[in-house]
C-alpha atoms as a PDB file:
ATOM      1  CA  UNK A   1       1.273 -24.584 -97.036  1.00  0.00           C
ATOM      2  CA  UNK A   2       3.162 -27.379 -96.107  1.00  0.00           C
ATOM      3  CA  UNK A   3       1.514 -31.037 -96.732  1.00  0.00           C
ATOM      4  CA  UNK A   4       1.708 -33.582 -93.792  1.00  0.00           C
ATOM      5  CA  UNK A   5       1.982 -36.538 -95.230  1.00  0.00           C
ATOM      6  CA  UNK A   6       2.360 -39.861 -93.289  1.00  0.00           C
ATOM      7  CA  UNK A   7       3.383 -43.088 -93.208  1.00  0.00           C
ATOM      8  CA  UNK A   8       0.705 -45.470 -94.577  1.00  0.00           C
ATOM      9  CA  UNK A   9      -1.426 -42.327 -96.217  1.00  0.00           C
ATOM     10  CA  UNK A  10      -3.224 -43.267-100.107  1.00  0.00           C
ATOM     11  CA  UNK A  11      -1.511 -40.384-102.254  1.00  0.00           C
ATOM     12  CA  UNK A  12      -1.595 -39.893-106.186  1.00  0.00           C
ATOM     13  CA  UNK A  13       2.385 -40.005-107.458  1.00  0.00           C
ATOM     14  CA  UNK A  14       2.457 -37.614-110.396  1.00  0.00           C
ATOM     15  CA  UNK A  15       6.322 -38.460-111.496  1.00  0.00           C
ATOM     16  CA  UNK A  16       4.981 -41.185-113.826  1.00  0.00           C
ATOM     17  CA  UNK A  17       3.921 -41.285-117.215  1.00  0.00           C
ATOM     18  CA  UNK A  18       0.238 -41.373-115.632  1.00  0.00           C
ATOM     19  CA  UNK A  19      -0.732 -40.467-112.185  1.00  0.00           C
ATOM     20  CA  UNK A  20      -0.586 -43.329-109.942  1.00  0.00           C
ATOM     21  CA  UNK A  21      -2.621 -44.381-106.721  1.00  0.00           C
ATOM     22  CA  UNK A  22      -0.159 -45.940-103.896  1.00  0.00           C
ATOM     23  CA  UNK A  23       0.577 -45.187-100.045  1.00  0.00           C
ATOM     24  CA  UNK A  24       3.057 -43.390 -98.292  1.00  0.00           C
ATOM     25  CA  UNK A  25       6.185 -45.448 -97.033  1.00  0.00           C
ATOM     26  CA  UNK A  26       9.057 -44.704 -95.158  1.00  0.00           C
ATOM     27  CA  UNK A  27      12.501 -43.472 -96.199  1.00  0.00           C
ATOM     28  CA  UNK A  28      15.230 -45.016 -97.852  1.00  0.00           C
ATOM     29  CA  UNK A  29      18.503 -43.324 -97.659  1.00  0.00           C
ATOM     30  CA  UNK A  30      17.601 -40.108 -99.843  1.00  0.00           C
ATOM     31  CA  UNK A  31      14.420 -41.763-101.138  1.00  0.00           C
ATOM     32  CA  UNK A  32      11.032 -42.136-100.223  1.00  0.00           C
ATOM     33  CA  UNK A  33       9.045 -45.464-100.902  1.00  0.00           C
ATOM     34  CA  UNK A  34       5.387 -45.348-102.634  1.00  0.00           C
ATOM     35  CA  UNK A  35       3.894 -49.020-102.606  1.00  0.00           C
ATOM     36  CA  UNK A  36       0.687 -50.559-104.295  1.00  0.00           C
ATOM     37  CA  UNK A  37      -0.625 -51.913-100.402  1.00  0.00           C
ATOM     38  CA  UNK A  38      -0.431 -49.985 -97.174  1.00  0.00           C
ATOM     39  CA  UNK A  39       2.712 -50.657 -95.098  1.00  0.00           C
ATOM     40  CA  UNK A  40       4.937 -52.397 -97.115  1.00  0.00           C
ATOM     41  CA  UNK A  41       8.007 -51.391 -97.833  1.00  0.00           C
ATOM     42  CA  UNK A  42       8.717 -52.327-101.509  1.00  0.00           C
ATOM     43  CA  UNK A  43       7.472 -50.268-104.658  1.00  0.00           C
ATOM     44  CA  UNK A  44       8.383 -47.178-106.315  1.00  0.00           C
ATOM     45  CA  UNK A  45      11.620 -45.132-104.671  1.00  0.00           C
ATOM     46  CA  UNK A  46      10.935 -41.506-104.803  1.00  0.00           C
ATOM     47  CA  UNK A  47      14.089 -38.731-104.664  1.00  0.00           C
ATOM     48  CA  UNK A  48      13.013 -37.193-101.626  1.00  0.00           C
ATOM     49  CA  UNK A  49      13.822 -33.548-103.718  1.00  0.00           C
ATOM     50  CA  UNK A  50      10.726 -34.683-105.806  1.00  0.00           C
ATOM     51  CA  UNK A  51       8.575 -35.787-103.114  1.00  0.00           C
ATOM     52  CA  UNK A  52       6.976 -32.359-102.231  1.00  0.00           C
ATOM     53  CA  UNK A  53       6.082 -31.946-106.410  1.00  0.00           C
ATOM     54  CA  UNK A  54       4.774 -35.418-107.202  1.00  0.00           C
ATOM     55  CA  UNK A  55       2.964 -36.444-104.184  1.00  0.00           C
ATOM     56  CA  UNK A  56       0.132 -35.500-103.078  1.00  0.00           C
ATOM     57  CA  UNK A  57      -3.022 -36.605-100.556  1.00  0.00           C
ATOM     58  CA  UNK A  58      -5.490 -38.950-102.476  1.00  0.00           C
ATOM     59  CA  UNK A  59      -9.167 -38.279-101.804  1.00  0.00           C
ATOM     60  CA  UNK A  60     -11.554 -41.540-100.711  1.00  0.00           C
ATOM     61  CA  UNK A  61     -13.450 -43.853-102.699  1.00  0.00           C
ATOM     62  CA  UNK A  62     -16.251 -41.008-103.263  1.00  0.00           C
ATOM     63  CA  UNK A  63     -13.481 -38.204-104.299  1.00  0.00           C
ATOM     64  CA  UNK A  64     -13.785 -36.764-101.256  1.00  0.00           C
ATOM     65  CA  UNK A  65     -10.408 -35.413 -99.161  1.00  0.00           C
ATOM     66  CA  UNK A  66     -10.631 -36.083 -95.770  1.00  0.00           C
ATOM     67  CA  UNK A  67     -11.088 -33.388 -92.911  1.00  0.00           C
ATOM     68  CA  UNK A  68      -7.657 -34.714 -91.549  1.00  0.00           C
ATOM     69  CA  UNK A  69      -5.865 -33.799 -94.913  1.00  0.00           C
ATOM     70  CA  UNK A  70      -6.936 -30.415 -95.287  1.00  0.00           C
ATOM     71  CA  UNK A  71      -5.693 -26.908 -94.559  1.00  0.00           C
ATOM     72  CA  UNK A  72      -8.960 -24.473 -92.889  1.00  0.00           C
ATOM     73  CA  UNK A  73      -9.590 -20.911 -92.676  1.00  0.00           C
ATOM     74  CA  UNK A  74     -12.194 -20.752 -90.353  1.00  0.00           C
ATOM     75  CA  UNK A  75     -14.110 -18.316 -88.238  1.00  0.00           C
ATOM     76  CA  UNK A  76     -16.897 -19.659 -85.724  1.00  0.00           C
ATOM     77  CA  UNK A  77     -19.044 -17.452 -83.126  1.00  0.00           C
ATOM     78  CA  UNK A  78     -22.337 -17.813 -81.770  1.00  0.00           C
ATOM     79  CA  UNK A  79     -24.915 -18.253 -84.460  1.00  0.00           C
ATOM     80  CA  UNK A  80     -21.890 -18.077 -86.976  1.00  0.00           C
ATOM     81  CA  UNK A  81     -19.532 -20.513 -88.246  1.00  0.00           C
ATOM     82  CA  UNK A  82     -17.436 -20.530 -91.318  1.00  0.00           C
ATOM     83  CA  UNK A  83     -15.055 -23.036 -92.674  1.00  0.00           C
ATOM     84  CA  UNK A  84     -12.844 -23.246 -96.039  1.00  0.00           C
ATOM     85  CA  UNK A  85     -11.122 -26.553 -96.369  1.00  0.00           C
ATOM     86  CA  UNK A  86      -8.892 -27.184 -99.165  1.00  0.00           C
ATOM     87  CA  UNK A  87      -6.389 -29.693-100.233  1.00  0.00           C
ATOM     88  CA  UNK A  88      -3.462 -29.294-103.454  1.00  0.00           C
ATOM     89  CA  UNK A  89      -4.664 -32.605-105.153  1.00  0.00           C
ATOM     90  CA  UNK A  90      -1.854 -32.642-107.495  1.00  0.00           C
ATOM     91  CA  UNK A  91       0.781 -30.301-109.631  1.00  0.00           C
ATOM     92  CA  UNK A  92      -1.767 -27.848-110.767  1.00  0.00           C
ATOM     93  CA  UNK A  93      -5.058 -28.961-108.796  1.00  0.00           C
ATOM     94  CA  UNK A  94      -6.797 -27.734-105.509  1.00  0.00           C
ATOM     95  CA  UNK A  95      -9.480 -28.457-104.706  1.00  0.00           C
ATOM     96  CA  UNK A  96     -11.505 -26.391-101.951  1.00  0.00           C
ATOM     97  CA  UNK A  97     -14.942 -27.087 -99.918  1.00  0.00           C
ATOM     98  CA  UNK A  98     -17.456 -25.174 -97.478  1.00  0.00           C
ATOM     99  CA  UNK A  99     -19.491 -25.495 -94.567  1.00  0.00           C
ATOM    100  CA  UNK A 100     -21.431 -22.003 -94.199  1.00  0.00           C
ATOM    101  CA  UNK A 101     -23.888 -21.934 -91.111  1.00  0.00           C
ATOM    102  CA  UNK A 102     -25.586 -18.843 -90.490  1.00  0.00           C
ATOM    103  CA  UNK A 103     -28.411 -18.879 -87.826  1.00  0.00           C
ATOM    104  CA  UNK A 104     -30.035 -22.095 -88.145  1.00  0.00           C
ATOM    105  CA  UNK A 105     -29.076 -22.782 -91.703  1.00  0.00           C
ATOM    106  CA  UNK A 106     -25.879 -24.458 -93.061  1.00  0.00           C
ATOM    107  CA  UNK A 107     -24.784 -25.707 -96.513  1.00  0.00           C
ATOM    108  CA  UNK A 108     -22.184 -27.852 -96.790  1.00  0.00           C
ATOM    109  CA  UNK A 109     -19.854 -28.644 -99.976  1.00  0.00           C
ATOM    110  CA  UNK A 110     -16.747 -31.462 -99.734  1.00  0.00           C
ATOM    111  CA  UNK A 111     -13.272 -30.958-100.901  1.00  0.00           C
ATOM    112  CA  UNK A 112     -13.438 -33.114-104.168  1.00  0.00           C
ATOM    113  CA  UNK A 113     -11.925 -32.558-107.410  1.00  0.00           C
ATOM    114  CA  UNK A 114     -15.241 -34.292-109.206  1.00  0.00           C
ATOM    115  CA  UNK A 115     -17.106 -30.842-109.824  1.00  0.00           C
ATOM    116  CA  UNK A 116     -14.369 -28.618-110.297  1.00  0.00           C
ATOM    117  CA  UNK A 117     -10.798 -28.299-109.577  1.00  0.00           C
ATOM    118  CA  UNK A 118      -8.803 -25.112-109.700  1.00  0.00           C
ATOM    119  CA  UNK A 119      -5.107 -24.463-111.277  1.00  0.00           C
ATOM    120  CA  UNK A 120      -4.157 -22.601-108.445  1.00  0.00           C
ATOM    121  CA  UNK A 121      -4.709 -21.839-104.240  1.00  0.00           C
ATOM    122  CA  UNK A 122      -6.064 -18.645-105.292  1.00  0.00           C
ATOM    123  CA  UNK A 123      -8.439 -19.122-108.199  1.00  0.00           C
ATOM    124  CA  UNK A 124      -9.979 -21.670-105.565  1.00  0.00           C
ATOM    125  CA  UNK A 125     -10.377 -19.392-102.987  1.00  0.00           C
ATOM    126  CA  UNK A 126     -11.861 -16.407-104.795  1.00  0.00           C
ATOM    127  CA  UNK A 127     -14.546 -18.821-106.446  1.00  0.00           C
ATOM    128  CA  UNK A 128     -15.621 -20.245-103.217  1.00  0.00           C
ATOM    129  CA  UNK A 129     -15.100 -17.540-100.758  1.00  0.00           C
ATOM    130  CA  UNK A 130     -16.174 -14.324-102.662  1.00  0.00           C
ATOM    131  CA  UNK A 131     -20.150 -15.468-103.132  1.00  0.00           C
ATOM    132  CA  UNK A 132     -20.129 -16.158 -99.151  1.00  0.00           C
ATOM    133  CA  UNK A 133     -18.195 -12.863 -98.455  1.00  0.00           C
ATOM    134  CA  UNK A 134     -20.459 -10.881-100.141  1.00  0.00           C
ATOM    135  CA  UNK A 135     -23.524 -12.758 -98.162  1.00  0.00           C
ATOM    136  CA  UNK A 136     -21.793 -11.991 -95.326  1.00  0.00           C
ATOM    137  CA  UNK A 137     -21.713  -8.658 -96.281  1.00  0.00           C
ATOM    138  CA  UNK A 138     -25.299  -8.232 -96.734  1.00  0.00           C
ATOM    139  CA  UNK A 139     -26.016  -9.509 -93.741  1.00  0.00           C
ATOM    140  CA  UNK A 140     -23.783  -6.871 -92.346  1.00  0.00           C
ATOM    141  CA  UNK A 141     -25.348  -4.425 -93.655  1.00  0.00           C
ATOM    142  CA  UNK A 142     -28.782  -5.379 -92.693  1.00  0.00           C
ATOM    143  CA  UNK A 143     -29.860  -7.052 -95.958  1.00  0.00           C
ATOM    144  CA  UNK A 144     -31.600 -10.380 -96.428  1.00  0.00           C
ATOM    145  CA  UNK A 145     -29.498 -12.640 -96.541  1.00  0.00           C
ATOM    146  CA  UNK A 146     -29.383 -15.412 -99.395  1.00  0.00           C
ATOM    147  CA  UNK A 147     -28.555 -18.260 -95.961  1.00  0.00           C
ATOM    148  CA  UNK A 148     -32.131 -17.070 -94.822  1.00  0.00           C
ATOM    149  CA  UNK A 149     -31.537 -14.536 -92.482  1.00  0.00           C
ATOM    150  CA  UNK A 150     -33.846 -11.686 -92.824  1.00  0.00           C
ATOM    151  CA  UNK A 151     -32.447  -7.836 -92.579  1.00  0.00           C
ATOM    152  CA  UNK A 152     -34.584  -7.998 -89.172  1.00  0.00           C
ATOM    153  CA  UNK A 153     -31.974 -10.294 -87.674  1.00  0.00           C
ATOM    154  CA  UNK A 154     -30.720  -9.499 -84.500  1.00  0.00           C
ATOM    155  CA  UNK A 155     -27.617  -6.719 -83.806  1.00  0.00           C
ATOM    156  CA  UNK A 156     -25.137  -9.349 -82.725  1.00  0.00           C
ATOM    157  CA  UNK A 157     -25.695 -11.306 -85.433  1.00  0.00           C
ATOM    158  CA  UNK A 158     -24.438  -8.604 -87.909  1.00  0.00           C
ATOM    159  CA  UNK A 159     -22.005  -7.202 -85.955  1.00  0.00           C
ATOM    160  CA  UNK A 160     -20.284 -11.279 -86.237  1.00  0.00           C
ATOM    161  CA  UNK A 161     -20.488 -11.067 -89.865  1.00  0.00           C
ATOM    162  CA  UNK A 162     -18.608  -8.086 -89.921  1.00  0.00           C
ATOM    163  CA  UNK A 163     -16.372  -9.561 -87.610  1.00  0.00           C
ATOM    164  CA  UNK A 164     -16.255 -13.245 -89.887  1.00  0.00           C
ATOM    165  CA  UNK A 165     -15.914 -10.920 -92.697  1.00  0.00           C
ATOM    166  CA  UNK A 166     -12.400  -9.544 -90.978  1.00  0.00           C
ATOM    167  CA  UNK A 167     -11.388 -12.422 -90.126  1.00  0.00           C
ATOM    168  CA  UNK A 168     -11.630 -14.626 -92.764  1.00  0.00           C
ATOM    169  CA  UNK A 169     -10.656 -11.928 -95.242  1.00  0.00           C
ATOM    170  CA  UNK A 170      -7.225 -11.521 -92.492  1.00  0.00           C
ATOM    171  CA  UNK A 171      -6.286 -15.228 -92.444  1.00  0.00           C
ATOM    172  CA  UNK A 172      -4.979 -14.825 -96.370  1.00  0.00           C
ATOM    173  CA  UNK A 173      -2.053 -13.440 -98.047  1.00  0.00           C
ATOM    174  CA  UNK A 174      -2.825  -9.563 -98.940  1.00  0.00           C
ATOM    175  CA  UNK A 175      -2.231  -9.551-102.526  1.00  0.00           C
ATOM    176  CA  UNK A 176      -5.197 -12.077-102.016  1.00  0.00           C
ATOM    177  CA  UNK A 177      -7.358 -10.470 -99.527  1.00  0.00           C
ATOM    178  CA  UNK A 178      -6.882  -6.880-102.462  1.00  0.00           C
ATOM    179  CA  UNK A 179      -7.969  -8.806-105.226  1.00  0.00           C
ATOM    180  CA  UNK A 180     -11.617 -10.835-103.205  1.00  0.00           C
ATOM    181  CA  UNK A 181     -12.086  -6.837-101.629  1.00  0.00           C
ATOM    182  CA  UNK A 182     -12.429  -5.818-105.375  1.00  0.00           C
ATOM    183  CA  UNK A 183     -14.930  -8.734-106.610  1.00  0.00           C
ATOM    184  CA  UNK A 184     -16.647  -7.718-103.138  1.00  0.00           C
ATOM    185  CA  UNK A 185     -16.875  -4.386-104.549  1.00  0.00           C
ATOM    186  CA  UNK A 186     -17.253  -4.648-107.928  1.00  0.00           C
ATOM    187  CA  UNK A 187     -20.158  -7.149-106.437  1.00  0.00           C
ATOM    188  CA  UNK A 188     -19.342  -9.824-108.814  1.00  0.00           C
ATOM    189  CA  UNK A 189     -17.740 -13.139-108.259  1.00  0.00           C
ATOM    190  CA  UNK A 190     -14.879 -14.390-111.113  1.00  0.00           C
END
């Protein structure tokens, strides 16, 4: 999960004493150069070894990272769309946020760090995908539905949340996908 950081970006710089908000600047020999104002060249020079552990995105005056920032999972069909945005906000931080619509409902959560951060990629993604997994489940199987959909809805519309359940479940690492398939069945979320 690479970070694509550019030129003139706000990041945090975590090789201080405290964590420090500056932008992005270009490259210096084997540095890289974090300033106080957006495209200047002057400020702190970074090792460019250390870049990839000290710097990371910096979310907006709310605390909210930007769409353009974030990785997805995703999976989006008619009636269905799912998408997991998250963001590593710093050495030990994600932060990951939803946007769940099912039928003509949708709830919608940023990628902030205010209301919780997690330690690591997967802690975030078991806490936020497992509850809408197992909704998606019940709607697969016909159940209501916690997004409002009754267990009269339509064929299609369970057959795609068995499919969003593949395919979201498919776009992470397996030791991942073992341990979310055994909250899903255990019927718990940790």
């Amino acid at each position: 999960m690479a970070r694509k950081i550019k030129r003139g970006d706000p990041v945090i710089y975590y090789g201080g004493a405290l964590p420090q908000r500056c932008y992005f600047g270009g490259k210096m020999g084997a540095y890289r150069v974090l300033s106080s104002t957006p495209n200047v060249q002057s400020g702190w020079c970074v090792p460019l070894e250390k870049v990839e552990a000290e710097v990371f995105h910096a979310p907006n005056a709310a605390g909210v990272y930007e769409d353009a920032v974030c990785e997805r999972i995703e999976y989006k069909a008619s009636k269905i769309a799912i998408v997991f945005r998250y963001v590593q906000a710093g050495p030990a931080s994600w932060a990951i946020g939803s946007e769940v619509n099912i039928g003509d409902r949708g709830i919608i959560s940023p990628v902030s760090i205010r209301d919780t951060a997690f330690e690591t990629f997967e802690a975030a993604t078991k806490a936020t995908m497992t509850p809408v997994l197992l909704e998606l489940g019940r709607l697969a199987a016909g159940v209501d539905s916690a997004y409002g959909v009754s267990a009269s809805s339509t064929r299609p519309l369970q057959r795609r949340a068995k499919d969003a359940l593949f395919h979201l479940l498919h776009a992470l690492p397996s030791p991942l996908q073992r341990d979310i398939i055994i909250l899903l069945s255990a019927g718990k979320q940790k």
